[in-house]
C-alpha atoms as a PDB file:
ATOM      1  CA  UNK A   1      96.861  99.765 106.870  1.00  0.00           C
ATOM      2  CA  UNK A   2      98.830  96.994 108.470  1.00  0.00           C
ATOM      3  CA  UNK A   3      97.367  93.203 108.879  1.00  0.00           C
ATOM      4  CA  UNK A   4      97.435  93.609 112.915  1.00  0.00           C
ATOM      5  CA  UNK A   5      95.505  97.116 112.380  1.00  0.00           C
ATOM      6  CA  UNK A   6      93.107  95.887 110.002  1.00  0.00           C
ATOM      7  CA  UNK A   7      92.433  92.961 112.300  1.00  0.00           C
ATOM      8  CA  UNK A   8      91.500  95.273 115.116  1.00  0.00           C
ATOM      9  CA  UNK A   9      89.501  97.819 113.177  1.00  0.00           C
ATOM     10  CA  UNK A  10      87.386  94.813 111.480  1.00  0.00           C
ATOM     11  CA  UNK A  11      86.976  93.259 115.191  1.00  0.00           C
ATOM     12  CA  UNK A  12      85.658  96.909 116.064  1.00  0.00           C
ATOM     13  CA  UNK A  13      83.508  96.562 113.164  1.00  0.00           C
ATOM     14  CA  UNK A  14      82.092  93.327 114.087  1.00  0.00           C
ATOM     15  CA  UNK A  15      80.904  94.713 117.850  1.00  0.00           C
ATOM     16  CA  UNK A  16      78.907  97.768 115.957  1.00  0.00           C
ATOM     17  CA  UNK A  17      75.444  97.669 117.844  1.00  0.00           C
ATOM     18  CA  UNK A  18      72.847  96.780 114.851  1.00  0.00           C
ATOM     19  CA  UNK A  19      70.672  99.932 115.662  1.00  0.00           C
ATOM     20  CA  UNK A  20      73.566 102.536 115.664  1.00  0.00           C
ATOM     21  CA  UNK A  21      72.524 106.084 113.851  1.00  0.00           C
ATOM     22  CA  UNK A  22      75.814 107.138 114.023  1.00  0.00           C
ATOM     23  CA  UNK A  23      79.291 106.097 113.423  1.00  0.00           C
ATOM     24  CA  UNK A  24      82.478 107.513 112.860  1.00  0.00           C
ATOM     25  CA  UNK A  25      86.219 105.873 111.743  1.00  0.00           C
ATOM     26  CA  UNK A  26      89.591 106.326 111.335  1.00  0.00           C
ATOM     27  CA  UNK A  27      90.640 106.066 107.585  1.00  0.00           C
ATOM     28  CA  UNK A  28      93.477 105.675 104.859  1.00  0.00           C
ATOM     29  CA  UNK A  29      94.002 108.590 102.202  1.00  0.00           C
ATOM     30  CA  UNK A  30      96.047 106.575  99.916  1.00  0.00           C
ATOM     31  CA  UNK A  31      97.288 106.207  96.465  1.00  0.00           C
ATOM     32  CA  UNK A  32      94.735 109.322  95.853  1.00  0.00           C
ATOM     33  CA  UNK A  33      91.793 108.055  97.561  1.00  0.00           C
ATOM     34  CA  UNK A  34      90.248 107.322 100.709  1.00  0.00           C
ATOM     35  CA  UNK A  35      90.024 103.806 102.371  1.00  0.00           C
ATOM     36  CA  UNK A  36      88.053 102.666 105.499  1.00  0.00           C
ATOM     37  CA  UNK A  37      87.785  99.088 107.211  1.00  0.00           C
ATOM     38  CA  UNK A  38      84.523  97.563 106.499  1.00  0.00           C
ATOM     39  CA  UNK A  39      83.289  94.148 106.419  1.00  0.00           C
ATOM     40  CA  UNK A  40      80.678  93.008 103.355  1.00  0.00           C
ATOM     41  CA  UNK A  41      78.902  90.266 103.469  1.00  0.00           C
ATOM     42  CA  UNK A  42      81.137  88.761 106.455  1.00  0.00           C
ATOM     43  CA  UNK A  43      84.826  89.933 104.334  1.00  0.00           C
ATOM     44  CA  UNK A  44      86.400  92.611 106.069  1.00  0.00           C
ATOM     45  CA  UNK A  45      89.342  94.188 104.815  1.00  0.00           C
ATOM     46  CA  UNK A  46      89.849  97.509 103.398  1.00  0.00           C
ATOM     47  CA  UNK A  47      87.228  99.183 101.134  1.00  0.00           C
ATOM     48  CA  UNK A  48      87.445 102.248  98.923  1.00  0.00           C
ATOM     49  CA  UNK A  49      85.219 105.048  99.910  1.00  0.00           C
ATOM     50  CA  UNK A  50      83.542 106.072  97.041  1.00  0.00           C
ATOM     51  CA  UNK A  51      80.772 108.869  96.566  1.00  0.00           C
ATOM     52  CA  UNK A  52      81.224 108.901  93.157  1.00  0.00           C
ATOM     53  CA  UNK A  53      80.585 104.984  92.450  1.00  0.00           C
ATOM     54  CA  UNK A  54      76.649 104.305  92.092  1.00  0.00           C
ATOM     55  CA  UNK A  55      76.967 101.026  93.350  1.00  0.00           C
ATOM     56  CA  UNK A  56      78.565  99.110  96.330  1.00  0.00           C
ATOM     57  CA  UNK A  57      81.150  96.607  95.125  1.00  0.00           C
ATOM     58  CA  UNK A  58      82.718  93.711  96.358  1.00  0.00           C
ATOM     59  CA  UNK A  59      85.968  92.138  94.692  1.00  0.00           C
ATOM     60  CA  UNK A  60      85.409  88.938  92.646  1.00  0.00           C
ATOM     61  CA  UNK A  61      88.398  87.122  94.541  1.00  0.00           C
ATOM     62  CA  UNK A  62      86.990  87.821  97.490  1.00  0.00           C
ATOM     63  CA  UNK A  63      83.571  86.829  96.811  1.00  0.00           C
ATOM     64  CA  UNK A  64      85.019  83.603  95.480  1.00  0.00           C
ATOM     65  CA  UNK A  65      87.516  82.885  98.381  1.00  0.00           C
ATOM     66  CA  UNK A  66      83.910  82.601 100.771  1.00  0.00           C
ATOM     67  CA  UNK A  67      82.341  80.403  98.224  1.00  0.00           C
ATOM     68  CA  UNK A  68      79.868  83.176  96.772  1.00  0.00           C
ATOM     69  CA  UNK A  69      79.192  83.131  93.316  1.00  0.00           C
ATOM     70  CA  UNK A  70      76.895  84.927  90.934  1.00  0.00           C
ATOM     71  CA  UNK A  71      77.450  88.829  89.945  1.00  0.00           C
ATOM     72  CA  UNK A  72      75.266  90.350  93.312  1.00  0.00           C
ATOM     73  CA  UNK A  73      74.795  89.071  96.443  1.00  0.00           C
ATOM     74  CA  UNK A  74      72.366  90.422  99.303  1.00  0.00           C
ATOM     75  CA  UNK A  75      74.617  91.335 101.891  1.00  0.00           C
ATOM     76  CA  UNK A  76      75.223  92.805 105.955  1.00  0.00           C
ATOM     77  CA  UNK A  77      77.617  95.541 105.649  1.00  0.00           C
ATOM     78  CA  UNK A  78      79.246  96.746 108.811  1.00  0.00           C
ATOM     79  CA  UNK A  79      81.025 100.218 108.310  1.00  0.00           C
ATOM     80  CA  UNK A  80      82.195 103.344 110.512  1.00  0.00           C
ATOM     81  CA  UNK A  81      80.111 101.785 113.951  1.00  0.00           C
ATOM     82  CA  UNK A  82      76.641 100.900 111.525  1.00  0.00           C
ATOM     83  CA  UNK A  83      75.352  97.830 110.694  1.00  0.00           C
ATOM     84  CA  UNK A  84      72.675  97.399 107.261  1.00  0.00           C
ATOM     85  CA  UNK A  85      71.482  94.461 106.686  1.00  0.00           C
ATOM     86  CA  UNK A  86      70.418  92.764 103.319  1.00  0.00           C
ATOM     87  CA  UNK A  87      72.057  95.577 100.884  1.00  0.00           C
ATOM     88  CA  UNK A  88      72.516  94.504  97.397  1.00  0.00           C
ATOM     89  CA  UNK A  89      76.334  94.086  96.662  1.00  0.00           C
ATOM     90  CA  UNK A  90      78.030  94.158  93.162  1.00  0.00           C
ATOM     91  CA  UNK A  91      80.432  91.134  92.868  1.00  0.00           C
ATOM     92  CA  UNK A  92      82.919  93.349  90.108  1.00  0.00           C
ATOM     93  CA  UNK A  93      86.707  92.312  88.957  1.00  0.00           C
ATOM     94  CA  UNK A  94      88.687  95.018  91.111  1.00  0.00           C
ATOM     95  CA  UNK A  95      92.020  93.830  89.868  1.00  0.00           C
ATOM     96  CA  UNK A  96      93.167  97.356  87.911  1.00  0.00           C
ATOM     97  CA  UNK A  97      91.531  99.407  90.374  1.00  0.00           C
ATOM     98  CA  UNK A  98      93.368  98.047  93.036  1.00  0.00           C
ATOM     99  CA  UNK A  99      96.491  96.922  91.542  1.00  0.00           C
ATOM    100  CA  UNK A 100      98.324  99.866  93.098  1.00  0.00           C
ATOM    101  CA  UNK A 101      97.305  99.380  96.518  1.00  0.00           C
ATOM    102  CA  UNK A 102     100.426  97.555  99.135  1.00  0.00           C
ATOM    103  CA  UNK A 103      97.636  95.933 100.886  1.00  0.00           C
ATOM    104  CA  UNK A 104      94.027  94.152  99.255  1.00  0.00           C
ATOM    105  CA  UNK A 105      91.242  95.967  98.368  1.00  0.00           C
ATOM    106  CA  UNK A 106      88.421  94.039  99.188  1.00  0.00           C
ATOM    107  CA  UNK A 107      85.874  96.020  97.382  1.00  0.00           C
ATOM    108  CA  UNK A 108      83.895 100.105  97.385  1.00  0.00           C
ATOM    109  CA  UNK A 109      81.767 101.489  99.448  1.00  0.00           C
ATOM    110  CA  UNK A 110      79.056 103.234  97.312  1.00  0.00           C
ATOM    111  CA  UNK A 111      76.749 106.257  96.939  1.00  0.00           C
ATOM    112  CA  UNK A 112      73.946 103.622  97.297  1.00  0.00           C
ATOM    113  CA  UNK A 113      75.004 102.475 100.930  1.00  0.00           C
ATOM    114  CA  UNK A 114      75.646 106.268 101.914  1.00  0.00           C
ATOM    115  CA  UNK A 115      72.578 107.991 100.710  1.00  0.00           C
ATOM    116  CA  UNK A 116      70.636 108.185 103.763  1.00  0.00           C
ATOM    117  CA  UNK A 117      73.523 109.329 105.464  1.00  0.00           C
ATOM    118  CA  UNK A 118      75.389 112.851 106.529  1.00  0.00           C
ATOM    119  CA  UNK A 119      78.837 111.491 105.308  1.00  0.00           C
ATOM    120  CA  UNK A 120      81.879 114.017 106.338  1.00  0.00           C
ATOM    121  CA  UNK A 121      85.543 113.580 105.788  1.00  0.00           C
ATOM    122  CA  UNK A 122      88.946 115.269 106.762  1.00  0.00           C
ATOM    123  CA  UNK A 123      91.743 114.122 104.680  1.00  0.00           C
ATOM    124  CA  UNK A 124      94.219 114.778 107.331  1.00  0.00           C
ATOM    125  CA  UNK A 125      94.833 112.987 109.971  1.00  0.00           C
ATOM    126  CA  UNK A 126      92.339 110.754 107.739  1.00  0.00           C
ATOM    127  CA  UNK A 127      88.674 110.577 108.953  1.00  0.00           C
ATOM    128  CA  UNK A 128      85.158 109.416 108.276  1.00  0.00           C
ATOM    129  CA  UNK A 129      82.110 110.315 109.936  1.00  0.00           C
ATOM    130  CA  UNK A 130      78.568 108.498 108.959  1.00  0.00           C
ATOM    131  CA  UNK A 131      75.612 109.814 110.364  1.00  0.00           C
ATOM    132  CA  UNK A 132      72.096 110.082 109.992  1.00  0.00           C
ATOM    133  CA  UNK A 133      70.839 113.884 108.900  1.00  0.00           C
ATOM    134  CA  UNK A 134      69.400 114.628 112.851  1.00  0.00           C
ATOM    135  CA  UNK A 135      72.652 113.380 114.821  1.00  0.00           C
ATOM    136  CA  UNK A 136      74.919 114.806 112.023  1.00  0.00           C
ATOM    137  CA  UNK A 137      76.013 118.390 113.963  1.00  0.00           C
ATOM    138  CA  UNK A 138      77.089 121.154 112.973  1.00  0.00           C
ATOM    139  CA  UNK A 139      79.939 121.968 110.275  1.00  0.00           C
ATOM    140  CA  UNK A 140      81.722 125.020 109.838  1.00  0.00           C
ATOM    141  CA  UNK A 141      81.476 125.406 106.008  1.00  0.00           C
ATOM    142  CA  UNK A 142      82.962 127.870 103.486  1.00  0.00           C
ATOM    143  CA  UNK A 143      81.007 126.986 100.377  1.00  0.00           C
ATOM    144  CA  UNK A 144      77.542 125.007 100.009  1.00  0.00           C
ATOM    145  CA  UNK A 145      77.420 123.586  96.884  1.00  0.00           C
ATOM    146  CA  UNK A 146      73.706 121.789  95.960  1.00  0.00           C
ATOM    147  CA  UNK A 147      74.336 118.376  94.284  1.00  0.00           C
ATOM    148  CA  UNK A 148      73.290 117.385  91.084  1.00  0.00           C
ATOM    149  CA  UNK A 149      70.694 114.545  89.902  1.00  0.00           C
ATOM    150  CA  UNK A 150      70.150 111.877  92.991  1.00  0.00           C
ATOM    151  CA  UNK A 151      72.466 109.276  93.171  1.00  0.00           C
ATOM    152  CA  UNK A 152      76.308 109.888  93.257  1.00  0.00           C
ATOM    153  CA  UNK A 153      77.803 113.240  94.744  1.00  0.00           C
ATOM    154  CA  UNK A 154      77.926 115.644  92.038  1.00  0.00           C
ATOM    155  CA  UNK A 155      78.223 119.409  91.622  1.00  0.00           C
ATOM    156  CA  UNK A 156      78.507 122.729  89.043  1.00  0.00           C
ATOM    157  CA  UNK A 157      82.060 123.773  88.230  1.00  0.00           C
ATOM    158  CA  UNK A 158      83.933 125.250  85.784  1.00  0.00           C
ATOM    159  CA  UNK A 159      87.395 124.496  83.312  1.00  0.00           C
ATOM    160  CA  UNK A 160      89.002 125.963  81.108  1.00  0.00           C
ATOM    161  CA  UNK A 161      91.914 125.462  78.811  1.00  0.00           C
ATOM    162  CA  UNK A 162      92.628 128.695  77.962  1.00  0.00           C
ATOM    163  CA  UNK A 163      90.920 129.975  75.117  1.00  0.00           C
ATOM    164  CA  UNK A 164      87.935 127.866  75.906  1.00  0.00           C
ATOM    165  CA  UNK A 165      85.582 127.324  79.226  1.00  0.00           C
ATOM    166  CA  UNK A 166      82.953 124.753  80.077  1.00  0.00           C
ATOM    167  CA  UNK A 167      80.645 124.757  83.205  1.00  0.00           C
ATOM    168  CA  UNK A 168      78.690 121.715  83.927  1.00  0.00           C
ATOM    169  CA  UNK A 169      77.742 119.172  86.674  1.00  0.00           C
ATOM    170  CA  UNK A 170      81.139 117.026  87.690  1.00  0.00           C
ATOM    171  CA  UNK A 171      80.845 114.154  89.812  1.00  0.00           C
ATOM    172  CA  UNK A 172      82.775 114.708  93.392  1.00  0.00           C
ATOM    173  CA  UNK A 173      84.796 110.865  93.728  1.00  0.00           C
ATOM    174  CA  UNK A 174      86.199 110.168  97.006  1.00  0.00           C
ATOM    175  CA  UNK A 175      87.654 107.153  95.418  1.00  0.00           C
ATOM    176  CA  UNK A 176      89.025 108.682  92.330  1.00  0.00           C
ATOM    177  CA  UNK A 177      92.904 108.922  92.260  1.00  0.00           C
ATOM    178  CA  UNK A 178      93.504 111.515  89.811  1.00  0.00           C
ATOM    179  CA  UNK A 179      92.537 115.165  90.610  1.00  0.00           C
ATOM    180  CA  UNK A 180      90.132 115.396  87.580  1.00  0.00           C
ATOM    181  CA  UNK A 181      89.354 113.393  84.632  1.00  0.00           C
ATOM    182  CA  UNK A 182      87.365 114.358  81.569  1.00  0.00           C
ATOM    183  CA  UNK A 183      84.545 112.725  79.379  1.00  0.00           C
ATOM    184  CA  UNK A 184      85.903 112.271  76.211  1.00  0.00           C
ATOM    185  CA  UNK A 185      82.623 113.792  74.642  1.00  0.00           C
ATOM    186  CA  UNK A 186      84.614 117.806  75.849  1.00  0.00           C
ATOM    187  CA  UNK A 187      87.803 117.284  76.144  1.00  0.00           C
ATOM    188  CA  UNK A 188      90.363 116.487  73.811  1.00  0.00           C
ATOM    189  CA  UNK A 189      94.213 115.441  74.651  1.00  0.00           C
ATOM    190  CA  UNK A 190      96.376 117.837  72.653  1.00  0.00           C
ATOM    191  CA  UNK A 191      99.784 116.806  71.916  1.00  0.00           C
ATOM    192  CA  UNK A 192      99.526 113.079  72.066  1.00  0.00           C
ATOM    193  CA  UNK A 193      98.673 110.450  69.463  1.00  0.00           C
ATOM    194  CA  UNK A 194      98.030 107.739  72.189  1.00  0.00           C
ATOM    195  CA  UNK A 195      94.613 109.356  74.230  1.00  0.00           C
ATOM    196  CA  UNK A 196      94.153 106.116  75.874  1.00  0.00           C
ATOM    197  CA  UNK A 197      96.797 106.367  78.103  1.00  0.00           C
ATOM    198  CA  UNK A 198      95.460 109.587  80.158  1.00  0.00           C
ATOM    199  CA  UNK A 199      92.406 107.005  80.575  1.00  0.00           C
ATOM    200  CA  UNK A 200      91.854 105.611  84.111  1.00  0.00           C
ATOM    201  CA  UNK A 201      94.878 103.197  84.951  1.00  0.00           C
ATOM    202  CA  UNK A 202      96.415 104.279  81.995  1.00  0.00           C
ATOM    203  CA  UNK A 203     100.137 105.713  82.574  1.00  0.00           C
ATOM    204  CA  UNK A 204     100.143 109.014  81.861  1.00  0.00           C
ATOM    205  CA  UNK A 205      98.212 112.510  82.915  1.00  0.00           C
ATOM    206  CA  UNK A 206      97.960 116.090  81.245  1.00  0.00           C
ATOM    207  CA  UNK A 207      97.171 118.967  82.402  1.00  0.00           C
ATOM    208  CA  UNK A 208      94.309 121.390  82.128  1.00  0.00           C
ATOM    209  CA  UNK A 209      94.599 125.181  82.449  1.00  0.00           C
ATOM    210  CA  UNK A 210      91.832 126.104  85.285  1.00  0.00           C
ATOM    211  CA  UNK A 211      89.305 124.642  87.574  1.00  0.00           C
ATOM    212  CA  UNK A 212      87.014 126.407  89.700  1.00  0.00           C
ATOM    213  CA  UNK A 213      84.992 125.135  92.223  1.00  0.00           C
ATOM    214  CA  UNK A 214      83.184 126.197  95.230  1.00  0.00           C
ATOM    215  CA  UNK A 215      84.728 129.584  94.606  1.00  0.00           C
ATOM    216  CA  UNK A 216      88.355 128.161  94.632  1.00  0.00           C
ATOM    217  CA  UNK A 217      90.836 128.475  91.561  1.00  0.00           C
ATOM    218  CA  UNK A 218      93.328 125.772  90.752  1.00  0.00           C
ATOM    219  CA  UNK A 219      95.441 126.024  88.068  1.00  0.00           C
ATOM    220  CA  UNK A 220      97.513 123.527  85.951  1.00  0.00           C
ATOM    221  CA  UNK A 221      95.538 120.620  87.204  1.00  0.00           C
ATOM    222  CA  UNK A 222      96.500 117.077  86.562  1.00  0.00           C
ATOM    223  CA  UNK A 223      94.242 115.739  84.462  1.00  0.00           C
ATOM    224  CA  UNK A 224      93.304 112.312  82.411  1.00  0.00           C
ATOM    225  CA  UNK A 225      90.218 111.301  80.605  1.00  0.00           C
ATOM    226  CA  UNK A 226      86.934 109.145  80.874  1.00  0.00           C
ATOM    227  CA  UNK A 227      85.859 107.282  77.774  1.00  0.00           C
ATOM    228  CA  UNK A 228      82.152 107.019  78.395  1.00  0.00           C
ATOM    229  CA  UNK A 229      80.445 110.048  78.802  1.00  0.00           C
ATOM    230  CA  UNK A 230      77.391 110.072  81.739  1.00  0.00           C
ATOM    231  CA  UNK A 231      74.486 112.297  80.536  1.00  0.00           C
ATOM    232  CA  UNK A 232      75.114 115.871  80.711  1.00  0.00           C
ATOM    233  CA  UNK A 233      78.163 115.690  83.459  1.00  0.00           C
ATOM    234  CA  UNK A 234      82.054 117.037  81.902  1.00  0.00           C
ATOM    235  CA  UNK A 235      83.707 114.989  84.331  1.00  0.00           C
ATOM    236  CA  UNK A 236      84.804 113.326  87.883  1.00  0.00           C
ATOM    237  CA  UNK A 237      86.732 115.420  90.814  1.00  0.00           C
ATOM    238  CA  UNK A 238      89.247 113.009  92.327  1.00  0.00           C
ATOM    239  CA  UNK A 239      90.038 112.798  96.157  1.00  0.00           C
ATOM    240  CA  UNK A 240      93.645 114.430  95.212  1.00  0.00           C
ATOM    241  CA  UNK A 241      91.635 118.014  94.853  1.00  0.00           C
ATOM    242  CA  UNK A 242      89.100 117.339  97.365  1.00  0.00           C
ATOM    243  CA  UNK A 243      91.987 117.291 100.029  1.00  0.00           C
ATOM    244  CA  UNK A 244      91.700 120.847  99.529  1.00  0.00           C
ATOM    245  CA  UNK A 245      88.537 120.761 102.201  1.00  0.00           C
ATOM    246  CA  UNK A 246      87.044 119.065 105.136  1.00  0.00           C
ATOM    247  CA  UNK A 247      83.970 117.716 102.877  1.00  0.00           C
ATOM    248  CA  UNK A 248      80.760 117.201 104.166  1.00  0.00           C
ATOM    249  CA  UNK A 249      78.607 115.290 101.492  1.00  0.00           C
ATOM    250  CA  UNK A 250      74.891 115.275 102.753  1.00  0.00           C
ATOM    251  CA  UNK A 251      73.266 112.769 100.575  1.00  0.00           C
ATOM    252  CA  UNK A 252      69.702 113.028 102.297  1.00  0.00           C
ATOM    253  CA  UNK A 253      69.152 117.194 101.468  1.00  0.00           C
ATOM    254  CA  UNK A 254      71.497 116.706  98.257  1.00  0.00           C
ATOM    255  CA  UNK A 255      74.380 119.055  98.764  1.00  0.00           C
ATOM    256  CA  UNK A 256      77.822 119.345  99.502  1.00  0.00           C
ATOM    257  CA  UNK A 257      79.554 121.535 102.344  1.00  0.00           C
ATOM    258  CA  UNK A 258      83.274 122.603 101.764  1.00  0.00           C
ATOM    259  CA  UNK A 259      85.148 123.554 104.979  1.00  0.00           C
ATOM    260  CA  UNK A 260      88.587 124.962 105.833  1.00  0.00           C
ATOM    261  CA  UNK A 261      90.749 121.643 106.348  1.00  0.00           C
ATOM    262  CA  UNK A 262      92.126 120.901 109.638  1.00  0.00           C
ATOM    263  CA  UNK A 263      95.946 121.393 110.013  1.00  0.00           C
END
């Protein structure tokens, strides 16, 4: 997104009417994940979309370029035409997560912020729609896919690396940039003698045989590694696979809707 662009989306922002049910955004699929204008705690800029981070975060240079200090703050978030008022706001060190990015990332928009909310996304042209459940409409899906344990968007698939297959709850990351990434704990990186570098913001990715999801195959995926494993779950989905589908994550009755993608 350019400066002028961002300007006018965060002026947009800044007019949302406080009581709004409903909003809906033009967005940024970029680097591998999507990106919408928001403004936290009165810094807009442009915030990673993330239904696979627990927590809402705001970047520590930010936070420190408006004088705020500490490691939370209570905060107004304006997003997609809604306003929320006093939401608890990780301040986090974004640098490696947004090294990549041409313009600043100001900070993620978390599962916390969106679980009362209908959330759906098309990947192309780029969109976001936040609603709550009653003025959410109707979506034309292809799969329904109940989510896992409350909290971030997670669902059952299944990989394989050939001789060997795993099916388990995966997290679904909207503001993951590789396609999938594996806990440590089940997968191992044959070949290599340097595993940390398929870790996240590490330079290199393998590949995994299969994944199936929602009743879709894809084969040879690129794939890297977690280090910390997260209860029971093999892994996180990244935005690059998700692209597959119009997505429809609806936090409130805890499942997932895939649709045919708009072309």
């Amino acid at each position: 997104m350019t400066p002028a662009a961002l300007a006018t989306a965060a002026t947009l922002i800044a007019l949302a009417p406080a009581g709004a049910h409903a909003g809906e955004v033009a967005c940024i699929y970029e680097r591998g994940v999507v990106v919408i204008p928001a403004s936290v705690a009165g810094m807009a800029g442009d915030y990673i979309l993330d239904t696979g981070s627990p927590d809402t975060q705001l970047h520590d240079t930010k936070a420190q370029m408006a004088g705020l200090t500490g490691t939370g703050v209570l905060a107004r978030v304006l997003m997609a035409g809604l306003a929320l008022r006093d939401r608890p706001v990780a301040v986090v060190d974004l640098d490696a997560r947004a090294a990549a990015f041409p313009t600043p990332i100001a900070g993620v928009i978390g599962a916390d912020l969106l679980a009362p909310y209908v959330v759906d996304i098309s990947f192309n042209p780029c969109r976001v729609a936040i609603r709550r459940p009653r003025y959410a409409g109707r979506f034309r899906a292809m799969a329904v896919l109940p989510m896992g344990a409350a909290g971030v968007a997670s669902v059952r698939a299944a990989v394989a690396d050939g001789p060997h297959a795993y099916a388990g709850e995966m997290v679904l990351s909207t503001g993951a940039d590789a396609p999938l990434r594996m806990y440590q704990k089940v997968a191992v990186a044959a070949g290599t003698s340097q595993p940390d570098t398929l870790l996240p913001y590490g330079e290199r990715r393998a590949t995994l045989r299969a994944l199936s999801l929602g009743g879709a195959l894809f084969e040879n995926v690129p794939a890297g590694l977690l280090a910390d494993g997260d209860g029971a779950r093999l892994g996180v989905i990244g935005a690059p696979l998700l692209a597959h589908w119009r997505m429809r994550f609806d936090f409130p009755r805890r499942r997932v809707l895939l649709g045919k993608p708009r072309r």
